[in-house]
N, C-alpha and C. Protein backbone atom coordinates (compact mmCIF):
# COMPACT_ATOMS: atom_id res chain seq x y z
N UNK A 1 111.92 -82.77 -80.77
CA UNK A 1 111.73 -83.09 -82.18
C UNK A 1 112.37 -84.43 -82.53
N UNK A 2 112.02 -84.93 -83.55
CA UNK A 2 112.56 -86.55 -83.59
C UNK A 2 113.86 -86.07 -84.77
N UNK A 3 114.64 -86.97 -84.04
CA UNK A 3 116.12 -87.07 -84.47
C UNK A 3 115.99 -88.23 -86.03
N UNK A 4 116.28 -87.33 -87.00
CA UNK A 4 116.40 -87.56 -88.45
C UNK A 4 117.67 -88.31 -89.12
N UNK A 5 118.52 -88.48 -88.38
CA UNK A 5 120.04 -88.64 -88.46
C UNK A 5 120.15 -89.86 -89.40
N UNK A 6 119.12 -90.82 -88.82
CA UNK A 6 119.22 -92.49 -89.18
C UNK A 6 118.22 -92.42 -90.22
N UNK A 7 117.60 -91.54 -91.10
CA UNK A 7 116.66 -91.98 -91.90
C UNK A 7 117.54 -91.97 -93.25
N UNK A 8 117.33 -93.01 -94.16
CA UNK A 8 118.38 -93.29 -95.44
C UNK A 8 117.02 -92.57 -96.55
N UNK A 9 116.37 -92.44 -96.90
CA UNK A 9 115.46 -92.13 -97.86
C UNK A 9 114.18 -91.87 -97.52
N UNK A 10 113.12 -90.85 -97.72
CA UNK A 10 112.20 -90.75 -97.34
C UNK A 10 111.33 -90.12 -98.78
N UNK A 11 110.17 -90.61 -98.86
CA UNK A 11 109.19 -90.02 -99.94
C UNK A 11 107.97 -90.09 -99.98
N UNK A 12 107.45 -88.45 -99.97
CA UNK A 12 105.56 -88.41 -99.89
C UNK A 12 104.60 -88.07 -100.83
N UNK A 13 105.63 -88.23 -101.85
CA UNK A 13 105.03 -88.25 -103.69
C UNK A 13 104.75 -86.73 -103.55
N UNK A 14 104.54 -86.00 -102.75
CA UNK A 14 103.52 -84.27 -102.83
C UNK A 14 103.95 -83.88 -103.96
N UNK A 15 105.40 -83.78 -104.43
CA UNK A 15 106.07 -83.26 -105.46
C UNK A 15 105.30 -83.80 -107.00
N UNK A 16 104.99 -84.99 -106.63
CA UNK A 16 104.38 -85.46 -107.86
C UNK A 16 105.24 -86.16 -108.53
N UNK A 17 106.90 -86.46 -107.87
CA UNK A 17 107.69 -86.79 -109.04
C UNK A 17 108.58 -88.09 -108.52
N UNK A 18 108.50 -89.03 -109.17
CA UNK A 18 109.66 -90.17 -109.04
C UNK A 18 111.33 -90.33 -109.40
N UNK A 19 111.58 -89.31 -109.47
CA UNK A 19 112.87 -88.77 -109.92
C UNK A 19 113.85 -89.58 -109.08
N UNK A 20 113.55 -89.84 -107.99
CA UNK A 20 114.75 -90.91 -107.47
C UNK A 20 114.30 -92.40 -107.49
N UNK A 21 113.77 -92.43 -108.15
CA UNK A 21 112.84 -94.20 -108.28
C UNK A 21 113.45 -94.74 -109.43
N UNK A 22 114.05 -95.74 -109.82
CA UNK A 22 113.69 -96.53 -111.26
C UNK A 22 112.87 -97.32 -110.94
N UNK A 23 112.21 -97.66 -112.24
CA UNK A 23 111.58 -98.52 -112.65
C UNK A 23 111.70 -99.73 -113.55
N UNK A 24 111.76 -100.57 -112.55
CA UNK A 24 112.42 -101.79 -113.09
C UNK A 24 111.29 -102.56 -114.43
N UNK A 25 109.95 -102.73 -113.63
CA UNK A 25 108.87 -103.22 -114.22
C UNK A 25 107.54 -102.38 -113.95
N UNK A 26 106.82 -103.19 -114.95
CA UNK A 26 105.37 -102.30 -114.88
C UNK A 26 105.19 -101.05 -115.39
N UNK A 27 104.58 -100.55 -114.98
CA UNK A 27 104.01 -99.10 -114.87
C UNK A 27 103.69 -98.21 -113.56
N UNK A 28 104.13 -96.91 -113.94
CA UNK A 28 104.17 -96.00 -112.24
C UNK A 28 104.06 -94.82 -113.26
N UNK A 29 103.53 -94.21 -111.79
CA UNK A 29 103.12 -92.68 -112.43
C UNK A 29 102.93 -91.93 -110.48
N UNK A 30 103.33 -90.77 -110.67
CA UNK A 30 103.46 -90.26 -109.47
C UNK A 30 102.40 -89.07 -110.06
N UNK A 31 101.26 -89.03 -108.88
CA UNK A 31 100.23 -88.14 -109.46
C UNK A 31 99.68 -87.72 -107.84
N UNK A 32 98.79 -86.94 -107.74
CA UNK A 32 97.97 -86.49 -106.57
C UNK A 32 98.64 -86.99 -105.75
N UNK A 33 99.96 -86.62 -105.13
CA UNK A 33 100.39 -86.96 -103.97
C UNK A 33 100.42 -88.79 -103.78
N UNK A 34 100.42 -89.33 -104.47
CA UNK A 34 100.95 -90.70 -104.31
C UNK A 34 101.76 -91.47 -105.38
N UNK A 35 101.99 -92.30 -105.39
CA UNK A 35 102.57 -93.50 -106.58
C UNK A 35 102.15 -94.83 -106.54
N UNK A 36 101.72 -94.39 -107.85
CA UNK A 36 100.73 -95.88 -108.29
C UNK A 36 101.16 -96.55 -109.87
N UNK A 37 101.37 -98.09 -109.11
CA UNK A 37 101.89 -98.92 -110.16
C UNK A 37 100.71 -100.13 -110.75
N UNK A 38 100.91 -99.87 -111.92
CA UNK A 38 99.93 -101.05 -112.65
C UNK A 38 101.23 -101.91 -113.78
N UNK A 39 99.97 -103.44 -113.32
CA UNK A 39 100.26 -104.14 -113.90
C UNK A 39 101.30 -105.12 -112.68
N UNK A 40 102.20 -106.51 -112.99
CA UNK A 40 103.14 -106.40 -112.25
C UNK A 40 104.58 -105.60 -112.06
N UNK A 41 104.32 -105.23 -111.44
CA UNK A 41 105.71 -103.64 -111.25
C UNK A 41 106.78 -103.74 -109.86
N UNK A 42 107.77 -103.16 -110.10
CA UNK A 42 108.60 -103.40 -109.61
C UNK A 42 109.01 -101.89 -109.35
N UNK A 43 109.34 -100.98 -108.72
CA UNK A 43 109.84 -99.63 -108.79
C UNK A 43 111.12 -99.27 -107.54
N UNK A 44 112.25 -99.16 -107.38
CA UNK A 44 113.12 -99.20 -106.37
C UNK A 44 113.66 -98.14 -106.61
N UNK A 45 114.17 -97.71 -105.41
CA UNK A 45 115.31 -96.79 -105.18
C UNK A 45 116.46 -97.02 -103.79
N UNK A 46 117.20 -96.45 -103.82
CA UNK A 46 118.36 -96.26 -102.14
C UNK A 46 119.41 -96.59 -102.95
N UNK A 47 120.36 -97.62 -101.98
CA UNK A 47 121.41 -97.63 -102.43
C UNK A 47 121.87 -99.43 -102.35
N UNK A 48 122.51 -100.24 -103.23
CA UNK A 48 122.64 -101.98 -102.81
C UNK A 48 123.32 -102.18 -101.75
N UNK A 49 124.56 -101.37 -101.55
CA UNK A 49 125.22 -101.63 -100.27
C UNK A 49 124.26 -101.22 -98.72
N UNK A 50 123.05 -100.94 -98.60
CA UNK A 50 121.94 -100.75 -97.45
C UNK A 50 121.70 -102.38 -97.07
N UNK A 51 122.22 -102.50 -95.49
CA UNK A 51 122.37 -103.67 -95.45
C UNK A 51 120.89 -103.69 -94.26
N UNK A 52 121.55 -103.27 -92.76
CA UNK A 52 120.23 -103.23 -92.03
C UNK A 52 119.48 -102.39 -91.75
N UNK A 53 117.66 -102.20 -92.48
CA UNK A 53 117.02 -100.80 -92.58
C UNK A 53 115.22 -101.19 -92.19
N UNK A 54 114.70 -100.55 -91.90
CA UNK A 54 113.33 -100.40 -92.05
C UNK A 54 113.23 -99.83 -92.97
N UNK A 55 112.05 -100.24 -93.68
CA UNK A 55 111.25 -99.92 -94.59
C UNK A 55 109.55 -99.42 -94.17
N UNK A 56 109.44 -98.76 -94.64
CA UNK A 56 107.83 -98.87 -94.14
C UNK A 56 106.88 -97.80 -95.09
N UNK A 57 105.85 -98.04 -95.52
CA UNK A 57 105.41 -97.66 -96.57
C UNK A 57 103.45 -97.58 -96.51
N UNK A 58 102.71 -96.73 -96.97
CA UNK A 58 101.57 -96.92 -96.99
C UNK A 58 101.04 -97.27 -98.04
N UNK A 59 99.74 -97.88 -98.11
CA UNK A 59 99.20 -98.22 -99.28
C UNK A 59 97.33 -98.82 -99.12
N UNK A 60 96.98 -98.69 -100.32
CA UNK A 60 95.32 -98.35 -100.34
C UNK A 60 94.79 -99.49 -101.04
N UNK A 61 93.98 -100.23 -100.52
CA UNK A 61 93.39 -101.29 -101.18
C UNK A 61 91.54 -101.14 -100.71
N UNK A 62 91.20 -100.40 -101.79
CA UNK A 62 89.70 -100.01 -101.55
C UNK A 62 88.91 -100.74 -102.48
N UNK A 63 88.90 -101.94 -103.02
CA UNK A 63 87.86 -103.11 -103.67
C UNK A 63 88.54 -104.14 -102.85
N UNK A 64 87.79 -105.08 -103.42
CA UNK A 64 87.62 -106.26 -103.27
C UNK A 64 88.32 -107.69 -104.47
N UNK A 65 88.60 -106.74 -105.29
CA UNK A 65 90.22 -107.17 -106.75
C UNK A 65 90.78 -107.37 -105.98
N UNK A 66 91.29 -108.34 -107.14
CA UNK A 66 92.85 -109.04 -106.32
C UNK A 66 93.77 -107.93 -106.39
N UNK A 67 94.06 -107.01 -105.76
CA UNK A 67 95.19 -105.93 -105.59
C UNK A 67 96.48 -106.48 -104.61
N UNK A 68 97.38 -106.67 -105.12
CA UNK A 68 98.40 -107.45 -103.70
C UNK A 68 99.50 -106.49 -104.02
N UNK A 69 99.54 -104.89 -103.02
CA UNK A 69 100.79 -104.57 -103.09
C UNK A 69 101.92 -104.91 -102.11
N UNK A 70 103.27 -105.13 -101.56
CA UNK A 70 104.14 -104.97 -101.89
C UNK A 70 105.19 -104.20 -101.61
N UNK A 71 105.98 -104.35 -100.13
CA UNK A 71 107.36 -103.91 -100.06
C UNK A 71 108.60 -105.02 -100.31
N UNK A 72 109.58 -104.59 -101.92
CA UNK A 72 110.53 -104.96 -101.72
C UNK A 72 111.93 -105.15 -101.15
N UNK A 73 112.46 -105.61 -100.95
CA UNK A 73 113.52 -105.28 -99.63
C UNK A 73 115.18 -105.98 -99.95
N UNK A 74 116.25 -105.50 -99.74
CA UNK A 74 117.54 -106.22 -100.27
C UNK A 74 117.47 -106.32 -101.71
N UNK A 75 117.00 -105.38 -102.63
CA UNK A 75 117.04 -105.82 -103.96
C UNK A 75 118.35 -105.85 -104.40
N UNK A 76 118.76 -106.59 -104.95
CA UNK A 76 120.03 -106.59 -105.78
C UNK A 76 119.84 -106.87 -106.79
N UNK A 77 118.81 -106.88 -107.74
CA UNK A 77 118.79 -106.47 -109.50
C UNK A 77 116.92 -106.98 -109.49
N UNK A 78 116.30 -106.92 -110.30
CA UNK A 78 114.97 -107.22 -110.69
C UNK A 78 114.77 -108.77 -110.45
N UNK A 79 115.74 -109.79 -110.26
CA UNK A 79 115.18 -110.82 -109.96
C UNK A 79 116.04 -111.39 -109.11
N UNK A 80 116.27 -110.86 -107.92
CA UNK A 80 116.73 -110.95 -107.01
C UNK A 80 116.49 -110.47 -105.58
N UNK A 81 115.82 -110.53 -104.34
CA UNK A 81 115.35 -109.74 -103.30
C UNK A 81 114.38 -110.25 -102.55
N UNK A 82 113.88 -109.68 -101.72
CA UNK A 82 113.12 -110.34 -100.67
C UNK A 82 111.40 -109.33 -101.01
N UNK A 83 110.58 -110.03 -101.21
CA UNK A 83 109.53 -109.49 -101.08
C UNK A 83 108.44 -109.58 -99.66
N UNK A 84 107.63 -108.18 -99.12
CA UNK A 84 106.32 -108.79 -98.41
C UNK A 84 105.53 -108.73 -98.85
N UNK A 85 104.28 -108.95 -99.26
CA UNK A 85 103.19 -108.54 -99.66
C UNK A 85 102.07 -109.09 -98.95
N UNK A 86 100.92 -108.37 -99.06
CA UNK A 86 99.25 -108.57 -98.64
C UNK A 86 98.44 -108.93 -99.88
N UNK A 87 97.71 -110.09 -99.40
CA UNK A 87 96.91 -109.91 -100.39
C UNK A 87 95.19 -109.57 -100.16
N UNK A 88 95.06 -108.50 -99.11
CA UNK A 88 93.09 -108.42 -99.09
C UNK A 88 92.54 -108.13 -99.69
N UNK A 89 91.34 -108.95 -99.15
CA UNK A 89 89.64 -108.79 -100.30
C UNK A 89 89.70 -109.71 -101.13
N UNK A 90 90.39 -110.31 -101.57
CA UNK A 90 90.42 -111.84 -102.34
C UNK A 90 89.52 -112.56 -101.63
N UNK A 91 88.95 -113.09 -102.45
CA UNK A 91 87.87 -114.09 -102.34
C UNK A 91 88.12 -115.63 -102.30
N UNK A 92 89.36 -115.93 -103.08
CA UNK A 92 89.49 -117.26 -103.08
C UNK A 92 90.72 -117.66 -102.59
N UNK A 93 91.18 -118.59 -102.42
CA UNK A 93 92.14 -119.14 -101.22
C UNK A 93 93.34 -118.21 -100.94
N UNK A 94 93.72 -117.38 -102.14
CA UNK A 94 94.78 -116.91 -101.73
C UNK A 94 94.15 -115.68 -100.80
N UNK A 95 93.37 -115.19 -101.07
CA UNK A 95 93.31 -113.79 -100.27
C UNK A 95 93.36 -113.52 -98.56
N UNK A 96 93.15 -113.01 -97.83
CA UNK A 96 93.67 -112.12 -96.66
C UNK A 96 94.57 -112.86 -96.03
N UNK A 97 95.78 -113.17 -96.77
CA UNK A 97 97.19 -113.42 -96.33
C UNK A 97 98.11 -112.43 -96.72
N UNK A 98 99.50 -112.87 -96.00
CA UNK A 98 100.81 -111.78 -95.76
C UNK A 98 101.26 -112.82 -96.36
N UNK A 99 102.52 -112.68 -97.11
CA UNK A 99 103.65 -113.28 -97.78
C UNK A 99 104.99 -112.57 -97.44
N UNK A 100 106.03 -113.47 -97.14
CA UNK A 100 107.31 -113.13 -97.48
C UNK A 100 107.70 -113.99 -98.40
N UNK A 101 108.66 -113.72 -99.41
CA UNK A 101 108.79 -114.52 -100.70
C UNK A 101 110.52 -114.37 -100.48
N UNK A 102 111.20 -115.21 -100.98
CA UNK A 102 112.84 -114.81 -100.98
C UNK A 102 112.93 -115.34 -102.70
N UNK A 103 113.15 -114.32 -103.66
CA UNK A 103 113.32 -114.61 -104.99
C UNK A 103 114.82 -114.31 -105.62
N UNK A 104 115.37 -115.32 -106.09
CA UNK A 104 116.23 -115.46 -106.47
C UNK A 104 115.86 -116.11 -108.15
N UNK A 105 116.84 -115.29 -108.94
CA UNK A 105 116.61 -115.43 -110.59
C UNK A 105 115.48 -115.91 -110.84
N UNK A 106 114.41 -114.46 -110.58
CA UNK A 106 112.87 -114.78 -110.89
C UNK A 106 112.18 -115.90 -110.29
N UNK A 107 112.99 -117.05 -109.46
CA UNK A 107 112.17 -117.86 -109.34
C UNK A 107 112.23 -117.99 -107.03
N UNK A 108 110.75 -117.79 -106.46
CA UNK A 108 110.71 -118.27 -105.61
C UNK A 108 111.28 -119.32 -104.69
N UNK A 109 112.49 -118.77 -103.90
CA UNK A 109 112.79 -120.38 -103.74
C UNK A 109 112.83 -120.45 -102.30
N UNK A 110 112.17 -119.49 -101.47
CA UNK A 110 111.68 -119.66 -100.15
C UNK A 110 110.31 -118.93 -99.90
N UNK A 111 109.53 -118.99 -99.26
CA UNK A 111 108.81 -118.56 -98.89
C UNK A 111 107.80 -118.46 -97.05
N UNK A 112 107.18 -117.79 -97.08
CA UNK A 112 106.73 -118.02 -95.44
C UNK A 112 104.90 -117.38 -95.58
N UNK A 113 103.67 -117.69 -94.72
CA UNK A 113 102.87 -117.09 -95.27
C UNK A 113 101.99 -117.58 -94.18
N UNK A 114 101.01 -116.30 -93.63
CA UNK A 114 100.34 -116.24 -92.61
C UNK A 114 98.85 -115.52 -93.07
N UNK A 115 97.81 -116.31 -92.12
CA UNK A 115 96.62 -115.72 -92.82
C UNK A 115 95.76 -114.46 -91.63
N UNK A 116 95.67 -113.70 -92.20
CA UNK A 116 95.59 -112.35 -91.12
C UNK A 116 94.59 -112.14 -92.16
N UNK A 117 93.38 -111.01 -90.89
CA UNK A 117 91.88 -110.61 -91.56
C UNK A 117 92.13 -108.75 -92.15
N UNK A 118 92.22 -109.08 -93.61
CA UNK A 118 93.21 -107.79 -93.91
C UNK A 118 92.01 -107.38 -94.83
N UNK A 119 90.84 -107.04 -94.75
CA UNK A 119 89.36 -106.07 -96.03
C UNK A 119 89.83 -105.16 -96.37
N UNK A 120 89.44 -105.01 -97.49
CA UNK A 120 89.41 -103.46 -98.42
C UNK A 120 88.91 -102.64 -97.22
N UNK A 121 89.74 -101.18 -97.34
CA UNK A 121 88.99 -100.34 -96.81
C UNK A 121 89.45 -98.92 -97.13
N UNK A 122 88.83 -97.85 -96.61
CA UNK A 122 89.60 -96.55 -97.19
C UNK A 122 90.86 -95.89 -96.63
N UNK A 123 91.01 -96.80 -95.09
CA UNK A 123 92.60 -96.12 -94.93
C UNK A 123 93.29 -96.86 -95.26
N UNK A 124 94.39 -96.20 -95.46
CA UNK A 124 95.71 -96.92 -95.73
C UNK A 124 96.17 -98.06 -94.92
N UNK A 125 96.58 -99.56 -95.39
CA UNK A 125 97.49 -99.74 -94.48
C UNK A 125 99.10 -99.61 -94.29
N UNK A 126 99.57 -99.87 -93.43
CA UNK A 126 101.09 -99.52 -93.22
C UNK A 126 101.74 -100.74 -93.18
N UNK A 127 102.27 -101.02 -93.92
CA UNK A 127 103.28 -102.39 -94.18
C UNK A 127 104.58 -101.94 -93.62
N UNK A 128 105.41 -102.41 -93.16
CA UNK A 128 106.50 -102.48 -92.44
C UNK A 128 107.51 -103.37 -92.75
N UNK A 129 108.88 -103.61 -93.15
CA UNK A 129 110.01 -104.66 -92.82
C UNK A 129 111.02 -104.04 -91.96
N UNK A 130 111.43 -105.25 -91.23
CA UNK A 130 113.12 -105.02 -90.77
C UNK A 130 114.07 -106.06 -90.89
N UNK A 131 114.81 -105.88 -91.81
CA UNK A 131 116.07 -106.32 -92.22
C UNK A 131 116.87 -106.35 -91.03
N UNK A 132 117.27 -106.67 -90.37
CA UNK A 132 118.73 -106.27 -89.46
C UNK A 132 119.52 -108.07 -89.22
N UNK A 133 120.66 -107.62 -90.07
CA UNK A 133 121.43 -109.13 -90.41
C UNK A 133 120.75 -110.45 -90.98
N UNK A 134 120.44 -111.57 -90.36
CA UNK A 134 119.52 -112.70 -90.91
C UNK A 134 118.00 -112.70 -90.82
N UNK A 135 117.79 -111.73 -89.49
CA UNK A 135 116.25 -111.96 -89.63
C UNK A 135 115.50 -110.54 -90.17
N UNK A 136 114.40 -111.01 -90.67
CA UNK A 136 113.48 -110.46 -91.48
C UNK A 136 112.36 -110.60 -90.34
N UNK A 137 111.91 -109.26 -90.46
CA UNK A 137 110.36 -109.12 -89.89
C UNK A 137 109.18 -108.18 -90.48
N UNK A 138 108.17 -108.83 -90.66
CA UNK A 138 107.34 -108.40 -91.00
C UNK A 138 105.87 -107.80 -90.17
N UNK A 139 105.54 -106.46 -90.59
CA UNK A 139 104.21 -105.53 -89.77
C UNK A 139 103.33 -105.23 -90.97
N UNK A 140 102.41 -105.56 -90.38
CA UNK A 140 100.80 -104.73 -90.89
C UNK A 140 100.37 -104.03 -89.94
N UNK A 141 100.03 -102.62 -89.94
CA UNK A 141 99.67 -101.72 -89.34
C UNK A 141 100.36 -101.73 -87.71
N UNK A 142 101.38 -101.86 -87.56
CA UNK A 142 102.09 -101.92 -86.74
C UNK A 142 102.46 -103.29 -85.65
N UNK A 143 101.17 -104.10 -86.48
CA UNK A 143 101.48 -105.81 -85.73
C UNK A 143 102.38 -106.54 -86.57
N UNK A 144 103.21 -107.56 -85.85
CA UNK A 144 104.30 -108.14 -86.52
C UNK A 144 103.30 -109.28 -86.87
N UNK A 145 103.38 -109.75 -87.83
CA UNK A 145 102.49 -110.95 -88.86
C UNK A 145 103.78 -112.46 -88.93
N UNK A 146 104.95 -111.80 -89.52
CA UNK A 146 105.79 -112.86 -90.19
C UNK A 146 106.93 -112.28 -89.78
N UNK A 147 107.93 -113.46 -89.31
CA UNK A 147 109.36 -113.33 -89.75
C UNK A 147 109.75 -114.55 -90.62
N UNK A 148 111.04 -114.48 -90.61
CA UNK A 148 112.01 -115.69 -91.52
C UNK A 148 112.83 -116.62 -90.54
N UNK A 149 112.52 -116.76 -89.44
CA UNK A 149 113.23 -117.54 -88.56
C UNK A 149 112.76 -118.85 -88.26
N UNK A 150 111.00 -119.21 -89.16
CA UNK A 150 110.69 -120.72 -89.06
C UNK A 150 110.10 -121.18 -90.73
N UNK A 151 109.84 -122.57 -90.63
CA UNK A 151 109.07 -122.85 -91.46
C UNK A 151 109.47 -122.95 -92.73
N UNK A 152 110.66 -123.08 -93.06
CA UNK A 152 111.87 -123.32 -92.35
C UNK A 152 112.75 -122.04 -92.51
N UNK A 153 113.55 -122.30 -91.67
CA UNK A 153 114.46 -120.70 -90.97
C UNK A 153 115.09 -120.33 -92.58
N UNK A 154 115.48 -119.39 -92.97
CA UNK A 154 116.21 -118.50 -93.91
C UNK A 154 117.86 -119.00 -93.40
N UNK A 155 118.67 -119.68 -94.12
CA UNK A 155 119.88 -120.14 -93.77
C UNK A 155 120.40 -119.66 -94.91
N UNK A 156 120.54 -118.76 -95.57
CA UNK A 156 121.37 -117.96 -96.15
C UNK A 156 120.75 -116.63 -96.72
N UNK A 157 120.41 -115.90 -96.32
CA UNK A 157 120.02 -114.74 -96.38
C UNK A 157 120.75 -113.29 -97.32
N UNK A 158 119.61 -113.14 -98.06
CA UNK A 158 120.12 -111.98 -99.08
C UNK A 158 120.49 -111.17 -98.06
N UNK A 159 121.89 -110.55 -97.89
CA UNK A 159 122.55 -109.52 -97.34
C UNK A 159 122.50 -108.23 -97.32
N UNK A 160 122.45 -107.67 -98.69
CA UNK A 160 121.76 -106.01 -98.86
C UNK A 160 121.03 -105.79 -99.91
N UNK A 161 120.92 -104.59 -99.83
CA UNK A 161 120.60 -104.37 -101.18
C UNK A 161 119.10 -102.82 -101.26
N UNK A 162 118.78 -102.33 -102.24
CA UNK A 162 117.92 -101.29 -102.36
C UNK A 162 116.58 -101.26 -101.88
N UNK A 163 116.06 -100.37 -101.95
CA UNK A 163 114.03 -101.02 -101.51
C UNK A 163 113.28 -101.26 -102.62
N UNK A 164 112.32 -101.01 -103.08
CA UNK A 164 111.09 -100.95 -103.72
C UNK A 164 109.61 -101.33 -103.29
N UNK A 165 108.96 -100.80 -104.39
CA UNK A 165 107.39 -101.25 -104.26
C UNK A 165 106.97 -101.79 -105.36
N UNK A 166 106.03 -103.22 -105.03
CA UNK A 166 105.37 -103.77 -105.80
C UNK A 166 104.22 -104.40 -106.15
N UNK A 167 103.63 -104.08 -106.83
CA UNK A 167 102.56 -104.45 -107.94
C UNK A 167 102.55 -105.77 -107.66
N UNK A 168 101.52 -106.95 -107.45
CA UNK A 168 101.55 -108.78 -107.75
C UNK A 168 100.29 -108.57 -108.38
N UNK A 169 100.05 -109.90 -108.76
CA UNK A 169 98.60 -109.89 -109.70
C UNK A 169 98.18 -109.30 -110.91
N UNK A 170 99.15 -108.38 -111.24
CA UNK A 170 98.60 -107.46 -111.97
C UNK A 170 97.74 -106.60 -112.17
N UNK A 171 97.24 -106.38 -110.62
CA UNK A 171 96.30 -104.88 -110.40
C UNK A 171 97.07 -104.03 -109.95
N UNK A 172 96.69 -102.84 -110.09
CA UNK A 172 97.15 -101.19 -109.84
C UNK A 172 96.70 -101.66 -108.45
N UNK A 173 98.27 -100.99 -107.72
CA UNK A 173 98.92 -100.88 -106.05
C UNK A 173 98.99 -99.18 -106.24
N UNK A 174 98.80 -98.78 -104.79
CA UNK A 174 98.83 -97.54 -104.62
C UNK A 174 99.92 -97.01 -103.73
N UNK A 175 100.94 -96.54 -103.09
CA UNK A 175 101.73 -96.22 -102.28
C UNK A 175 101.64 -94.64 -101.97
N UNK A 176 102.01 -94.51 -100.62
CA UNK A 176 102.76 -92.98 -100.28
C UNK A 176 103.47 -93.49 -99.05
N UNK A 177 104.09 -92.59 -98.62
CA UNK A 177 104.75 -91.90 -97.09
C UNK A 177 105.54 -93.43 -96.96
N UNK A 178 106.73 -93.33 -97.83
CA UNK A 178 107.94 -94.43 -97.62
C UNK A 178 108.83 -93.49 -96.87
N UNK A 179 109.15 -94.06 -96.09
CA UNK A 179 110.09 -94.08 -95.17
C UNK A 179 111.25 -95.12 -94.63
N UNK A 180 112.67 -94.98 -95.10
CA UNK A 180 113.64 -95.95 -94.45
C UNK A 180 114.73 -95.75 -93.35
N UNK A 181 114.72 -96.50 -92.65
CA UNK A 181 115.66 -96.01 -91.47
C UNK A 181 116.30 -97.14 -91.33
N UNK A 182 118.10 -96.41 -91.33
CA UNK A 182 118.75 -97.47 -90.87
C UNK A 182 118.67 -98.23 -89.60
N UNK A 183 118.87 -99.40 -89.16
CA UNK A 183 118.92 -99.76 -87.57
C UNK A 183 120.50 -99.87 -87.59
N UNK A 184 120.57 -99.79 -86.13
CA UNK A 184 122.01 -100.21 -85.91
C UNK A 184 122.29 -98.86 -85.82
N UNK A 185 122.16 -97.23 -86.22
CA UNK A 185 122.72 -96.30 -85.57
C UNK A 185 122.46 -95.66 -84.63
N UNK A 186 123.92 -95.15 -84.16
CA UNK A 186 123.77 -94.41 -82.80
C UNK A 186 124.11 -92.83 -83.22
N UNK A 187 123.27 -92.15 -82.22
CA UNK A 187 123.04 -90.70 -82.27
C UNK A 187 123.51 -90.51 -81.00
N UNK A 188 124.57 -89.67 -80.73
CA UNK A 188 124.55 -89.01 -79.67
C UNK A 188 124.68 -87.74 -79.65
N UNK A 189 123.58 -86.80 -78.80
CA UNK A 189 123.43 -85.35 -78.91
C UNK A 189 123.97 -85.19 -77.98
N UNK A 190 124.78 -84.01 -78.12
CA UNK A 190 125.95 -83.16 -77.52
C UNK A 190 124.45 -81.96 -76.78
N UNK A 191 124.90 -82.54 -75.22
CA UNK A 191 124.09 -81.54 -74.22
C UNK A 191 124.43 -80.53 -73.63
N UNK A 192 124.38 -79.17 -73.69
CA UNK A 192 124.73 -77.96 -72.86
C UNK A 192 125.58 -78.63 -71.71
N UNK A 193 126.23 -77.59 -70.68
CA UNK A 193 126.94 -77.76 -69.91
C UNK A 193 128.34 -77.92 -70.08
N UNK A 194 128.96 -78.09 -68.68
CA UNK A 194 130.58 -78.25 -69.23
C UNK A 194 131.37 -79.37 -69.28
């Protein structure tokens, strides 16, 4: 069975309820087994002192709208944190790119951005980060797209901080099956014998 030890927060909406989420911005509503934010939204939970963690999160982009959801990462207040986001099915320059954004007091002041063939479709995809100390990495469906180590490198790096999900553009983002795991721990199981 897989060893649970290292997971810091986990959520599959079934309950229907966001009870450990605030909501910083936007709009969210936890309904039919998922959570879905309209408008630009911001929704976090964990803890600020979470320094190195995976994140990883699903989400549904079934048109061809600009829908760009959105894992936030290191939040330390609403305008502060590291964002990834996708943007597919866009039609015009910005669309089927990945973003990492580093926002500090609302305003962008790093960024990194790769163009990957990301269409509307009906499964989910799985967005991914890993935080662990300075570098940042970024997955779409289990391929790494982006880190923060060029273009130019991240030389001071937000340190910790909570997760979230987010809303860009101002279209309704869809999420389920968040999952965070710390890196960096060790498990050791105590084996029969003497």
């Amino acid at each position: 069975p897989e060893v649970s030890a290292n997971i810091l927060t986990s959520d599959d909406f079934d309950d229907n309820n966001d009870a450990n989420w605030t909501r910083l911005k936007g709009d969210w509503i936890a309904e039919h087994g998922r959570y879905e934010g309209h408008g630009d939204a911001l929704s976090v939970c964990g803890d600020v002192n979470w320094e190195n963690y995976m994140l990883q999160a699903e989400t549904l982009v079934r048109s061809t709208e600009q829908i760009w959801p959105g894992l936030a990462f290191r939040v330390q207040t609403n305008s502060n944190y590291y964002l990834f986001k996708i943007t597919p099915g866009a039609t015009d320059t910005l669309g089927n790119n990945v973003y990492l954004l580093k926002v500090i007091n609302n305003n962008v002041v790093q960024s990194w951005k790769k163009a990957i063939n990301c269409p509307a479709k009906e499964e989910p995809y799985r967005l991914m980060v890993k935080a662990n100390g300075g570098k940042i990495e970024c997955y779409v469906d289990a391929k790494l797209v982006l880190d923060n180590t060029t273009n130019p490198p991240d030389s001071t790096p937000i340190p910790n901080g909570k997760i979230g999900l987010v809303c860009a553009n101002g279209q309704a983002s869809v999420f389920d099956n968040v999952i965070v795991r710390q890196i960096g721990y060790f498990f050791i199981q105590k084996t029969g014998g003497k």
